[in-house]
Protein backbone atom coordinates (compact mmCIF):
# COMPACT_ATOMS: atom_id res chain seq x y z
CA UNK A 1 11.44 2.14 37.84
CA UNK A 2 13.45 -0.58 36.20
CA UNK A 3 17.23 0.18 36.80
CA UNK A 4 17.95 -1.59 32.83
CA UNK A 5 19.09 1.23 30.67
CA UNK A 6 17.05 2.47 28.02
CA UNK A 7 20.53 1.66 25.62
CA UNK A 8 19.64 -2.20 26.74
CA UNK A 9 15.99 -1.91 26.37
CA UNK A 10 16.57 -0.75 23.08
CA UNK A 11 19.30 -3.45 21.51
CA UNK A 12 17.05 -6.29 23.42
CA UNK A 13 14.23 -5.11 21.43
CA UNK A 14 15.95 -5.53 18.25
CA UNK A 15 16.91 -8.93 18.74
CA UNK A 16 13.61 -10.90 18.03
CA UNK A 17 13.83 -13.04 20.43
CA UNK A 18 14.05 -10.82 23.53
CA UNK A 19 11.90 -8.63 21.35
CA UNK A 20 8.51 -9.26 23.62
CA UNK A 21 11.00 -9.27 26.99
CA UNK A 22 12.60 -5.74 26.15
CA UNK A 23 9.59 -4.11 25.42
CA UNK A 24 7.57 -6.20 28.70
CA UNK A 25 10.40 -3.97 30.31
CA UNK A 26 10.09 -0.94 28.66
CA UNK A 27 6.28 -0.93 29.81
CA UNK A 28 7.36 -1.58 33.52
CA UNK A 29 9.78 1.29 33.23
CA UNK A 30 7.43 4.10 32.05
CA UNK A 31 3.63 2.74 32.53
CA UNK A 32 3.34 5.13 35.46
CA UNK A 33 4.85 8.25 34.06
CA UNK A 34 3.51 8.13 30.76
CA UNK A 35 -0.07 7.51 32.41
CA UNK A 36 0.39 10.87 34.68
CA UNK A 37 1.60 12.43 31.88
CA UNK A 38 -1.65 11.51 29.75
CA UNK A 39 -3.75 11.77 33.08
CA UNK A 40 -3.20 15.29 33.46
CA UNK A 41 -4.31 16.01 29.36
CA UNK A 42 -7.22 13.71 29.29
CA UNK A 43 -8.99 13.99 32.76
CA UNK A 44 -10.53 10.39 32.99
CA UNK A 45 -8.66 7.13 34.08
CA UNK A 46 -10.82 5.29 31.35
CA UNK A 47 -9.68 7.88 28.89
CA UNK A 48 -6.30 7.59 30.26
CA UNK A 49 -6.38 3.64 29.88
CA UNK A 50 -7.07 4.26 26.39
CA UNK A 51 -4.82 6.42 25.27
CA UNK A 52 -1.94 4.44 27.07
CA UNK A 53 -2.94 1.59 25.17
CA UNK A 54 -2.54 3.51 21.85
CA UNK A 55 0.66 5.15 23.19
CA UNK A 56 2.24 1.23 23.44
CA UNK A 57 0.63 0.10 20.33
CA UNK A 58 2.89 3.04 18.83
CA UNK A 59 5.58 2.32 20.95
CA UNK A 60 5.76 -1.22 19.82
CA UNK A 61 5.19 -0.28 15.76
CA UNK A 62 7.95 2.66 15.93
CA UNK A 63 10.87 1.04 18.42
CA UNK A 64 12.46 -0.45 15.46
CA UNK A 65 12.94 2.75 13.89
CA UNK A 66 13.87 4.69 16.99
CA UNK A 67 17.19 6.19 15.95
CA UNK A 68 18.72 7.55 19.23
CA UNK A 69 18.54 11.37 17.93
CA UNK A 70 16.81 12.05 21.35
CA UNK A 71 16.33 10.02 25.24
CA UNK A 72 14.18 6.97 24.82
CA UNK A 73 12.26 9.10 27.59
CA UNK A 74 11.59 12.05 25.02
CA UNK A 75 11.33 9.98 22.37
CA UNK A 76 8.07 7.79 24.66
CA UNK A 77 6.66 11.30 26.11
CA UNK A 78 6.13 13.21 22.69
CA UNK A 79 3.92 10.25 21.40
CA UNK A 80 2.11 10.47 24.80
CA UNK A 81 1.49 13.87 24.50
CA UNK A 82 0.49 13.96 20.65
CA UNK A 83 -2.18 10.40 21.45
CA UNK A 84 -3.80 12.21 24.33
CA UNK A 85 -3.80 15.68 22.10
CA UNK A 86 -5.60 13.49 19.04
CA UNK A 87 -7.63 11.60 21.55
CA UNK A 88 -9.19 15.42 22.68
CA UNK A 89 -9.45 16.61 19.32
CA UNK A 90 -10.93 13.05 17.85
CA UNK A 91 -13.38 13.88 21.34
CA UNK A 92 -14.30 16.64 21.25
CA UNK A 93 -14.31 17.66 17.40
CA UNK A 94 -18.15 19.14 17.46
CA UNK A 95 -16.12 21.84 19.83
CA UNK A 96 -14.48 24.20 18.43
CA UNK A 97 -12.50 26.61 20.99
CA UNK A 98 -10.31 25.17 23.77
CA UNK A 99 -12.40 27.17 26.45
CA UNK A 100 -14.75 24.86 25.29
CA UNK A 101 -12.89 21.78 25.21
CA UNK A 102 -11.43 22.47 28.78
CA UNK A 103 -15.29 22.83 30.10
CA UNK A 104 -16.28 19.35 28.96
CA UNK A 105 -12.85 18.19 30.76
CA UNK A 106 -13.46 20.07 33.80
CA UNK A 107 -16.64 18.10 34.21
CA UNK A 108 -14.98 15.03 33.41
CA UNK A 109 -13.34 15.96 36.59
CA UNK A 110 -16.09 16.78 38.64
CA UNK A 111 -17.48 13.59 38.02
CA UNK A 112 -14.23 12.10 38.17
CA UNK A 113 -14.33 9.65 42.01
CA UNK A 114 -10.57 9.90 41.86
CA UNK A 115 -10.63 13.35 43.18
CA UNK A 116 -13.49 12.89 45.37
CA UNK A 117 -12.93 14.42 48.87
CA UNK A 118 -9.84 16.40 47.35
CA UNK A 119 -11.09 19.57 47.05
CA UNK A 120 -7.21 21.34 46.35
CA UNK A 121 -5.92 18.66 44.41
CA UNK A 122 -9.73 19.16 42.25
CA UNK A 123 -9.32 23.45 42.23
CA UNK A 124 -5.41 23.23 40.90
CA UNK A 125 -6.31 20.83 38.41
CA UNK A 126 -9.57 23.52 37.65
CA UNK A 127 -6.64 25.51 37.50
CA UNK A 128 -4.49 24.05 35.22
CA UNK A 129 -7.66 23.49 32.48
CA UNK A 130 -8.18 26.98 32.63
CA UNK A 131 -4.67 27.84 30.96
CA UNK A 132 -4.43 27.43 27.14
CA UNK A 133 -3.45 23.89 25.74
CA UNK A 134 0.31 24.52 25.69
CA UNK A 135 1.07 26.44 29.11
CA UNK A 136 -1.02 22.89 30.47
CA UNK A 137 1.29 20.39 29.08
CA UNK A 138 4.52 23.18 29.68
CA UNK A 139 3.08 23.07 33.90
CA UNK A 140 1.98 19.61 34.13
CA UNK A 141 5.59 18.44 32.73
CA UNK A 142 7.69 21.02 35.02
CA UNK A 143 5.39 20.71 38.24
CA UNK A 144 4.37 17.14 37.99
CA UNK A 145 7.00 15.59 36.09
CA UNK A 146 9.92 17.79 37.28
CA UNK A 147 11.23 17.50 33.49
CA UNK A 148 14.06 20.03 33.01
CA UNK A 149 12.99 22.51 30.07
CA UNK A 150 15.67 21.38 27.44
CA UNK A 151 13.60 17.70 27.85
CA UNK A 152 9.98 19.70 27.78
CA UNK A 153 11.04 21.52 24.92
CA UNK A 154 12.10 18.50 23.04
CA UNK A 155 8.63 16.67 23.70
CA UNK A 156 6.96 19.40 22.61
CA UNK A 157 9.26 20.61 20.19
CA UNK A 158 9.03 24.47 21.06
CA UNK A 159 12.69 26.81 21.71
CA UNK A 160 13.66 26.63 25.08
CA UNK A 161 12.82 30.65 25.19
CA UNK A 162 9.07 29.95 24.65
CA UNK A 163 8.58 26.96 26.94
CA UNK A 164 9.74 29.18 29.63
CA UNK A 165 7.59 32.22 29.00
CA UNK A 166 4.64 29.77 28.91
CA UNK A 167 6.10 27.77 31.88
CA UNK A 168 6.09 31.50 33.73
CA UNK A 169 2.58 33.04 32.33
CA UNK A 170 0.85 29.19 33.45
CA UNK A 171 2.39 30.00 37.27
CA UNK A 172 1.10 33.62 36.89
CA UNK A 173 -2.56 32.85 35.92
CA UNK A 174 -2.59 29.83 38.36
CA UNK A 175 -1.38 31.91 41.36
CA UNK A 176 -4.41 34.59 40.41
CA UNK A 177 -6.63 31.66 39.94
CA UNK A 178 -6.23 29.83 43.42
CA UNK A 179 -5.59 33.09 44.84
CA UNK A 180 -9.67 34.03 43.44
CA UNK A 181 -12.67 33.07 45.66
């Protein structure tokens, strides 16, 4: 990562002209993370390219407006979360239950050559899809992410209390899941 604070990337971008610069920066800072982070909602790279794209096009609209009430880092990882979320839904809107939704993504994966040849990396991430919508984003963003909760629960705006219970029933149903076969 970029060691320019997110303070600097911030007051660059609202100088027009280090506008393009600042945010050129603010791409090279989070590309990666905010990929994962959509990576692990959306399955496919190609969907994941997508989405990504939208996420900066957002980015790039909203910066000017970004008021320091939260990180930067929250602030970048809720729209991530809520573009791969309407990117699903927008998908997938002929389904109409998650169990559903998470079937056409665990094909996705199947047929997905990125996990060819992987076949623990493919079952956890089985694993994961089988867990309702939330306890997936509340694991991916703990495990994969090692976010700290108060950060998770600002993303997804949810009370501390209940990103934790979800955090805990997602390890529960995983451990019983890989455990299975």
């Amino acid at each position: 990562m970029t060691s320019i604070e997110d303070t600097e990337i911030i007051e660059l971008f609202k100088l027009s002209k280090s506008k393009e610069k600042a945010f050129e920066i603010l791409v090279k800072k989070y590309q990666e993370p905010l990929y994962w982070t959509i990576r692990r909602i959306v399955i496919s790279h190609e969907d994941t390219d997508d989405v990504l794209q939208n996420t900066f096009i957002k980015i790039w609209k909203g910066l000017d407006k970004f008021k320091n009430q939260s990180k930067l880092f929250t602030w970048l990882y809720r729209i991530a979360v809520n573009e791969a979320l309407t990117w699903i839904n927008k998908n997938n809107k002929k389904i109409q239950y998650d169990s559903e939704i998470n079937d056409n993504l665990i094909n996705k994966l199947e047929a997905d050559v990125f996990f060819d040849g992987n076949e623990i990396e493919k079952k956890l991430q089985k694993s994961i899809l089988s867990l309702p919508r939330r306890q997936q984003m509340v694991f991916n963003m703990k495990y994969y992410q090692h976010l700290k909760y108060d950060e998770i629960a600002k993303i997804l705006d949810i009370s501390i209390g209940s990103l934790k219970a979800s955090y805990h029933l997602a390890v529960k149903k995983l451990e019983k899941y890989l455990l299975s076969d």
